[in-house]
Protein backbone atom coordinates (compact mmCIF):
# COMPACT_ATOMS: atom_id res chain seq x y z
CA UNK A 1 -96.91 21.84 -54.97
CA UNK A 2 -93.73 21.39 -52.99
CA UNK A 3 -94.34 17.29 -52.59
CA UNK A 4 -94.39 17.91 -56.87
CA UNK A 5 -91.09 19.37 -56.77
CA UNK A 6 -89.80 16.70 -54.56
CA UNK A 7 -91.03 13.50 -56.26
CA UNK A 8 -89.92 15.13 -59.83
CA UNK A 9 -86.37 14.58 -58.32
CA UNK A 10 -86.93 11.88 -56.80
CA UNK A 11 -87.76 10.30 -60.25
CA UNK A 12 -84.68 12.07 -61.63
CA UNK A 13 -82.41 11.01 -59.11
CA UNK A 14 -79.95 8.20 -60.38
CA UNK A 15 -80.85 4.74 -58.19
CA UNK A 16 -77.75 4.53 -57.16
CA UNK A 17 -77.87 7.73 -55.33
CA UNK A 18 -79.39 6.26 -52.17
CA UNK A 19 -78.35 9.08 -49.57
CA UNK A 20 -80.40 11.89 -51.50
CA UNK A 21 -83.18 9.31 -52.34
CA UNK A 22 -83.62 8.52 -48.92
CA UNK A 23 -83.66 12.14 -47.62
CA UNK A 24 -86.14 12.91 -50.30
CA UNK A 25 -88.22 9.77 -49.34
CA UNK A 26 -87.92 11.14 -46.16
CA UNK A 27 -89.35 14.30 -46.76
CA UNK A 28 -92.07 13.14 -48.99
CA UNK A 29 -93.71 11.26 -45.78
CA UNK A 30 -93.87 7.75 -47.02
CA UNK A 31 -92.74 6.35 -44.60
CA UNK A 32 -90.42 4.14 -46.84
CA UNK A 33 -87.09 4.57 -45.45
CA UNK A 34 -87.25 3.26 -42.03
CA UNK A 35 -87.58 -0.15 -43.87
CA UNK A 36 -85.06 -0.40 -46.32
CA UNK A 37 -82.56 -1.54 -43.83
CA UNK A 38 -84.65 -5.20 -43.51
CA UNK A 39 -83.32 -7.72 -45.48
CA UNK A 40 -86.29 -8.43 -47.24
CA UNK A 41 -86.54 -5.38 -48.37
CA UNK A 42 -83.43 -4.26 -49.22
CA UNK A 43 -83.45 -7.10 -51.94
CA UNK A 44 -86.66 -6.23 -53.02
CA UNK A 45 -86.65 -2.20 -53.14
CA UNK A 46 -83.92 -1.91 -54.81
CA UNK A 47 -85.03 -4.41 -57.78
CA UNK A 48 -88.34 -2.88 -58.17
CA UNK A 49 -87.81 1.07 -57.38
CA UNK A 50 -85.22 1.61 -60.36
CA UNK A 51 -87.77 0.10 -62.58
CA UNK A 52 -90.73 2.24 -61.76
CA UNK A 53 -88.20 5.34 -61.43
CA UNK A 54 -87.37 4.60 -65.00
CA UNK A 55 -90.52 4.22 -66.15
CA UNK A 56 -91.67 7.57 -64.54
CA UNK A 57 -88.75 8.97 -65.61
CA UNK A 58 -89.31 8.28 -69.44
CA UNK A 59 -93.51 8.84 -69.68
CA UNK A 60 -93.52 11.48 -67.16
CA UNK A 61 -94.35 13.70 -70.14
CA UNK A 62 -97.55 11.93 -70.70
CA UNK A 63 -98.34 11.08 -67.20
CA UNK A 64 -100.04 13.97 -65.09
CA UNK A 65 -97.97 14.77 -61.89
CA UNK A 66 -101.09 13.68 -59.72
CA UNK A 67 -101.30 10.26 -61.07
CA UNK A 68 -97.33 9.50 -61.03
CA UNK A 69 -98.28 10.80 -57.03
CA UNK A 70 -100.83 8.15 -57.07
CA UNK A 71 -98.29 5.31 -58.68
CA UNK A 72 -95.64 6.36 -56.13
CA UNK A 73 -98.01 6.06 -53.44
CA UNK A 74 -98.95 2.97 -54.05
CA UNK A 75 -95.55 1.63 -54.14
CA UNK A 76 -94.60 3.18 -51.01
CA UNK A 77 -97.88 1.45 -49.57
CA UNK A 78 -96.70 -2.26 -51.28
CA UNK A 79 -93.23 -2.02 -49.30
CA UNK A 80 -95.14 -0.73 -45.74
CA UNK A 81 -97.46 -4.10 -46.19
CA UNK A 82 -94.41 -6.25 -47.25
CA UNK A 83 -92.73 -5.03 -44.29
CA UNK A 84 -95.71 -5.71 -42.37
CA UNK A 85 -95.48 -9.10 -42.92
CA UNK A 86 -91.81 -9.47 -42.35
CA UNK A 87 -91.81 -7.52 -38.93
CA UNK A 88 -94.31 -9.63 -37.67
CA UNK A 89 -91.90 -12.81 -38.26
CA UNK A 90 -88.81 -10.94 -36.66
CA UNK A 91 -89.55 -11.42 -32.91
CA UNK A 92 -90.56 -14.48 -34.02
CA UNK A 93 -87.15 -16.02 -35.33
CA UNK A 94 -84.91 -13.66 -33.18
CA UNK A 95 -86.92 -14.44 -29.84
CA UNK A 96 -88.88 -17.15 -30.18
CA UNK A 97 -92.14 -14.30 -29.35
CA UNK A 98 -95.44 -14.36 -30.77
CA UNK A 99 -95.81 -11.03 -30.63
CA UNK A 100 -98.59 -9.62 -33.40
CA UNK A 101 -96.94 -6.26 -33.92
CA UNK A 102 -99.17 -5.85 -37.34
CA UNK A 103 -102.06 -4.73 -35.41
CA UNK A 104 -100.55 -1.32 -34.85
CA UNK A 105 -99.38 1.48 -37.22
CA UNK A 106 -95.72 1.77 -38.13
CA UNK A 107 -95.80 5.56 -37.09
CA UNK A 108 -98.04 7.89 -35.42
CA UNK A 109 -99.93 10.15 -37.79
CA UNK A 110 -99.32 12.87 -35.74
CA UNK A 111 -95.07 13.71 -36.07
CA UNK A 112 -93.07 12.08 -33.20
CA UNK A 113 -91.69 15.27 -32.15
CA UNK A 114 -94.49 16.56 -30.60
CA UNK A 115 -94.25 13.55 -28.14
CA UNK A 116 -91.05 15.00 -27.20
CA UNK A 117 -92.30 18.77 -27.20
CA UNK A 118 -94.90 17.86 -24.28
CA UNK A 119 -91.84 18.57 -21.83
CA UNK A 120 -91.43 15.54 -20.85
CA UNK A 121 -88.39 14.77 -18.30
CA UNK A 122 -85.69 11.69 -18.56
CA UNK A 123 -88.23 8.86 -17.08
CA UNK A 124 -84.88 7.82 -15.43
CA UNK A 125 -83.17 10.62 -13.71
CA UNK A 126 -86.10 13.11 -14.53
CA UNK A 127 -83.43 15.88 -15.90
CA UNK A 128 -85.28 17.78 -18.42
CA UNK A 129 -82.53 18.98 -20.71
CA UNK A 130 -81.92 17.41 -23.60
CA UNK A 131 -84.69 14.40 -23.90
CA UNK A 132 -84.47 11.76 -26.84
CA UNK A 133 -87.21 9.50 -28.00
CA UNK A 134 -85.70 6.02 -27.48
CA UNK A 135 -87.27 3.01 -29.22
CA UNK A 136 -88.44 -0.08 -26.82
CA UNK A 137 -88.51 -2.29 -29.64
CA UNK A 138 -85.94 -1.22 -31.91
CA UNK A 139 -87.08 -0.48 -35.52
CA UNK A 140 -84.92 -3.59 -36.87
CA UNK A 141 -86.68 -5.53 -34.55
CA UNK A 142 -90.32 -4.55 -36.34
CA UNK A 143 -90.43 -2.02 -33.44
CA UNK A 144 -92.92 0.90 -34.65
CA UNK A 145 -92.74 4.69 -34.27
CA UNK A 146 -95.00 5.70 -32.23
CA UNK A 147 -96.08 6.92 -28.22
CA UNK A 148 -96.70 3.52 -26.62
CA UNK A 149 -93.52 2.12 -28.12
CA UNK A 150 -91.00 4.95 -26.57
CA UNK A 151 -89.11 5.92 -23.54
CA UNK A 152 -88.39 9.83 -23.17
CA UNK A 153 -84.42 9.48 -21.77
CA UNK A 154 -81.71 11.94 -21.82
CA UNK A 155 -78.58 11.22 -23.85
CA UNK A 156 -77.00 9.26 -21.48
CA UNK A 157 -79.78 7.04 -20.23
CA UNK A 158 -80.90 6.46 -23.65
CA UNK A 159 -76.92 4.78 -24.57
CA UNK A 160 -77.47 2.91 -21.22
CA UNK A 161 -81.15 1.29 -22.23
CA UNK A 162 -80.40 0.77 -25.72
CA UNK A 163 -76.66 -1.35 -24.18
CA UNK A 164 -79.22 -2.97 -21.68
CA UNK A 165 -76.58 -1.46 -19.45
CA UNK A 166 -79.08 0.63 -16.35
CA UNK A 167 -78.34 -0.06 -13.08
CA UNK A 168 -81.11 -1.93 -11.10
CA UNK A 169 -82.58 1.26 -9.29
CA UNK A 170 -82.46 2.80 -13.07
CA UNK A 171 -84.81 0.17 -14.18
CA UNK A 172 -87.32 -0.09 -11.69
CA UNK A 173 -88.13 3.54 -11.78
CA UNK A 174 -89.60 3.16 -15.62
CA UNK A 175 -93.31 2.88 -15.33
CA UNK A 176 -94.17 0.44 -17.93
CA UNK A 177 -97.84 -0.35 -16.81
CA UNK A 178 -98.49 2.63 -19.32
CA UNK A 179 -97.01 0.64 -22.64
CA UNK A 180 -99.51 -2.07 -24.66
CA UNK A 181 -98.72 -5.53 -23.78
CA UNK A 182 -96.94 -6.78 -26.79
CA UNK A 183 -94.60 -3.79 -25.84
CA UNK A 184 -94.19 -5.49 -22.31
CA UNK A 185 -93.69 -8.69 -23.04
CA UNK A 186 -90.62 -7.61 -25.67
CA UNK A 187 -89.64 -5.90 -22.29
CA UNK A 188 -89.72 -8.36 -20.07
CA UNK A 189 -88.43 -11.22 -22.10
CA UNK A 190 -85.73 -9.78 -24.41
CA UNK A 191 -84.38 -6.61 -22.66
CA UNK A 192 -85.02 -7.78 -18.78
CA UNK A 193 -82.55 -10.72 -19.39
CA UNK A 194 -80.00 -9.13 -20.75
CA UNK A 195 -80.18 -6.40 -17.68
CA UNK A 196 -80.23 -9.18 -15.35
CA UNK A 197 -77.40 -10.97 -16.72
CA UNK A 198 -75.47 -7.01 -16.83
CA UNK A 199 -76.34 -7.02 -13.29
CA UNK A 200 -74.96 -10.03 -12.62
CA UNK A 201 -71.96 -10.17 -14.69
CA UNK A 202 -71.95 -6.38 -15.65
CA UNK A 203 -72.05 -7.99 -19.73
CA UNK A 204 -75.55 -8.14 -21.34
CA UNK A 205 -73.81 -9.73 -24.31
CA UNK A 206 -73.15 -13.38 -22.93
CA UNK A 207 -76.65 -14.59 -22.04
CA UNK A 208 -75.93 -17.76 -20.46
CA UNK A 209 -75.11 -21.83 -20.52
CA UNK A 210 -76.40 -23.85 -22.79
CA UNK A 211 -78.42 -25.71 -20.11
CA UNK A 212 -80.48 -22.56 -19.78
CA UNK A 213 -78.23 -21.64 -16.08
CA UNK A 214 -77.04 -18.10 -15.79
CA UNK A 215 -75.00 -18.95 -12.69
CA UNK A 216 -71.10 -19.89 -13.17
CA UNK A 217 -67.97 -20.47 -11.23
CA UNK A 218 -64.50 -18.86 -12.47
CA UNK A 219 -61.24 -21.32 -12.93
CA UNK A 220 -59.28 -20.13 -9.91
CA UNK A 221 -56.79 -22.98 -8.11
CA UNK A 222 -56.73 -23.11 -4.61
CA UNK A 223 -53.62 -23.50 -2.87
CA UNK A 224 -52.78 -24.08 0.76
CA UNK A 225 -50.41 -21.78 1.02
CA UNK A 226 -51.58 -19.03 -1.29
CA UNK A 227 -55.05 -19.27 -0.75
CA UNK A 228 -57.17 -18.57 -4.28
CA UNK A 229 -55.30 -17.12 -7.50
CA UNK A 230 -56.16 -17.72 -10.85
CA UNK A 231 -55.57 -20.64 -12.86
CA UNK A 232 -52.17 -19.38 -15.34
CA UNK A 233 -53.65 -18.89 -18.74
CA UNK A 234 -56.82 -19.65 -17.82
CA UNK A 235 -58.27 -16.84 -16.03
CA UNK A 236 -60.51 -16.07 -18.69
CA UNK A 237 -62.03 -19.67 -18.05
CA UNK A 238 -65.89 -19.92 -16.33
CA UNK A 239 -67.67 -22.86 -16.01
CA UNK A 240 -71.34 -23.77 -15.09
CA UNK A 241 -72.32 -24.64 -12.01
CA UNK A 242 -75.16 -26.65 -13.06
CA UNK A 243 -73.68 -28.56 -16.05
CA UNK A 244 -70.29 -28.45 -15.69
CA UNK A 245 -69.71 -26.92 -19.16
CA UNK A 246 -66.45 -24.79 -19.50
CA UNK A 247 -66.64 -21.52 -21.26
CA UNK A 248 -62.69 -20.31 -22.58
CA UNK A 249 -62.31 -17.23 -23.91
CA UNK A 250 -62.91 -18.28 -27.41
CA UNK A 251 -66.15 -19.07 -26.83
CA UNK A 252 -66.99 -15.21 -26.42
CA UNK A 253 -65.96 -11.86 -28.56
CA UNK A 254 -63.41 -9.63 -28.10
CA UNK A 255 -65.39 -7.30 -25.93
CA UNK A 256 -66.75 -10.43 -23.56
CA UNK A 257 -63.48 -12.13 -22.78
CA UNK A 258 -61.73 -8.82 -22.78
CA UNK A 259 -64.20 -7.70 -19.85
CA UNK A 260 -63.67 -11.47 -18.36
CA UNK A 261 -60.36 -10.41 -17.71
CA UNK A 262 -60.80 -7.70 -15.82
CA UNK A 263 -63.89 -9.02 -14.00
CA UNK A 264 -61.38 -12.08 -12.62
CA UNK A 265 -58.88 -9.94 -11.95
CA UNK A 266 -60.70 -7.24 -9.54
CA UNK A 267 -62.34 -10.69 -7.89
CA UNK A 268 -58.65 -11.99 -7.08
CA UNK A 269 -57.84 -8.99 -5.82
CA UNK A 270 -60.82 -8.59 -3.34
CA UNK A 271 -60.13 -11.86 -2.25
């Protein structure tokens, strides 16, 4: 009776009223929402809802409540299979993976708080305060919800792993022998990398040369007298030690030359 009430406003609720659509989508179950932010999809959702909502909205007189349920459903079921199909090609153009991640269920049938409500600690730091669920595969990756594809972190270790920004000893203490393989190889070659190159350069963002070599040089001019200083205007400068290619600052955003910067800096000043 209550999942009545809901999709009767759903129906009534104006298309362009997407936050209370989505929070009654939401509630309803469907499983809907966590798609609409794929491109795909958010061409084709909004195209095709407003026309069934219309059309339930002007028979639903003459249609019984149990079969608009039934049409509803088996929209919500059309967009889960379309987005099927386009999360499977995601990894695939963004990463260069062939990772099947069809196979599995977007979301566990049983609610994903429960996996949280086992008392799990941080599988970082092991503080068992406040835990989140974090997402190993991101959901705008094609990442599902569900156990194997989670981490149980605490607020801060969950803004570190999602900004591929743990320290080394942070990473190796995850156990992730327990996840599915499709879920490890995501791991270990599109969230490893982008550690190592933190680790290296503390900034996950710049992910190497052209050439493939992570392993540069900054522009600093040596001088007889003064001994190594940066290069005047181009301290932001790096270039490859395997290619030769030089990186200037405007080859990186804001946030990656800006941390260049410093980086050189603290490096002339340790000498």
């Amino acid at each position: 009776m209550a999942n009545q009430r809901i999709l009767v406003l759903l129906i009534k609720t104006p298309p362009q009223s997407r936050p209370v659509r989505v929070a009654l989508n939401k509630k309803l179950g469907s499983g809907i929402t966590r798609w609409q932010h794929m491109d795909p999809l958010n061409k084709f959702y909004p195209k095709v809802q407003p026309l069934l909502t219309a059309f339930l909205r002007e028979n639903h007189r003459d249609i019984p409540v149990k079969a608009q349920n039934a049409i509803q459903e088996l929209f919500n079921q059309a967009i889960l299979k379309v987005a099927d199909i386009y999360r499977k090609e995601i990894l695939r153009d963004k990463f260069n993976l062939d990772i099947d991640l069809t196979k599995y269920p977007q979301y566990d049938s049983t609610p994903g708080q429960s996996f949280i409500q086992k008392f799990n600690p941080c599988e970082v730091c092991g503080q068992l305060r406040v835990v989140h669920q974090c997402h190993i595969i991101p959901r705008n990756h094609g990442g599902a919800d569900k156990a194997d594809n989670y981490l149980i972190l605490c607020a801060n270790h969950h803004h570190l792993f999602d900004r591929h920004k743990l320290a080394e000893e942070e990473w190796d203490r995850i156990d992730w022998s327990t996840k599915s393989e499709e879920v490890q190889e995501y791991v270990f070659k599109v969230r490893l990398p982008r550690q190592k190159m933190f680790w290296k350069y503390r900034s996950e963002n710049f992910s190497g040369c052209t050439c493939g070599s992570t392993d540069f040089q900054m522009s600093f001019k040596e001088d007889p007298g003064q001994g190594a200083f940066p290069v005047e205007g181009l301290y932001r400068n790096m270039e490859c030690k395997k290619c030769g290619q030089v990186y200037t600052d405007c080859s990186f955003t804001g946030y990656e030359y800006t941390w260049w910067w410093c980086f050189v800096q603290e490096k002339f000043k340790r000498g």
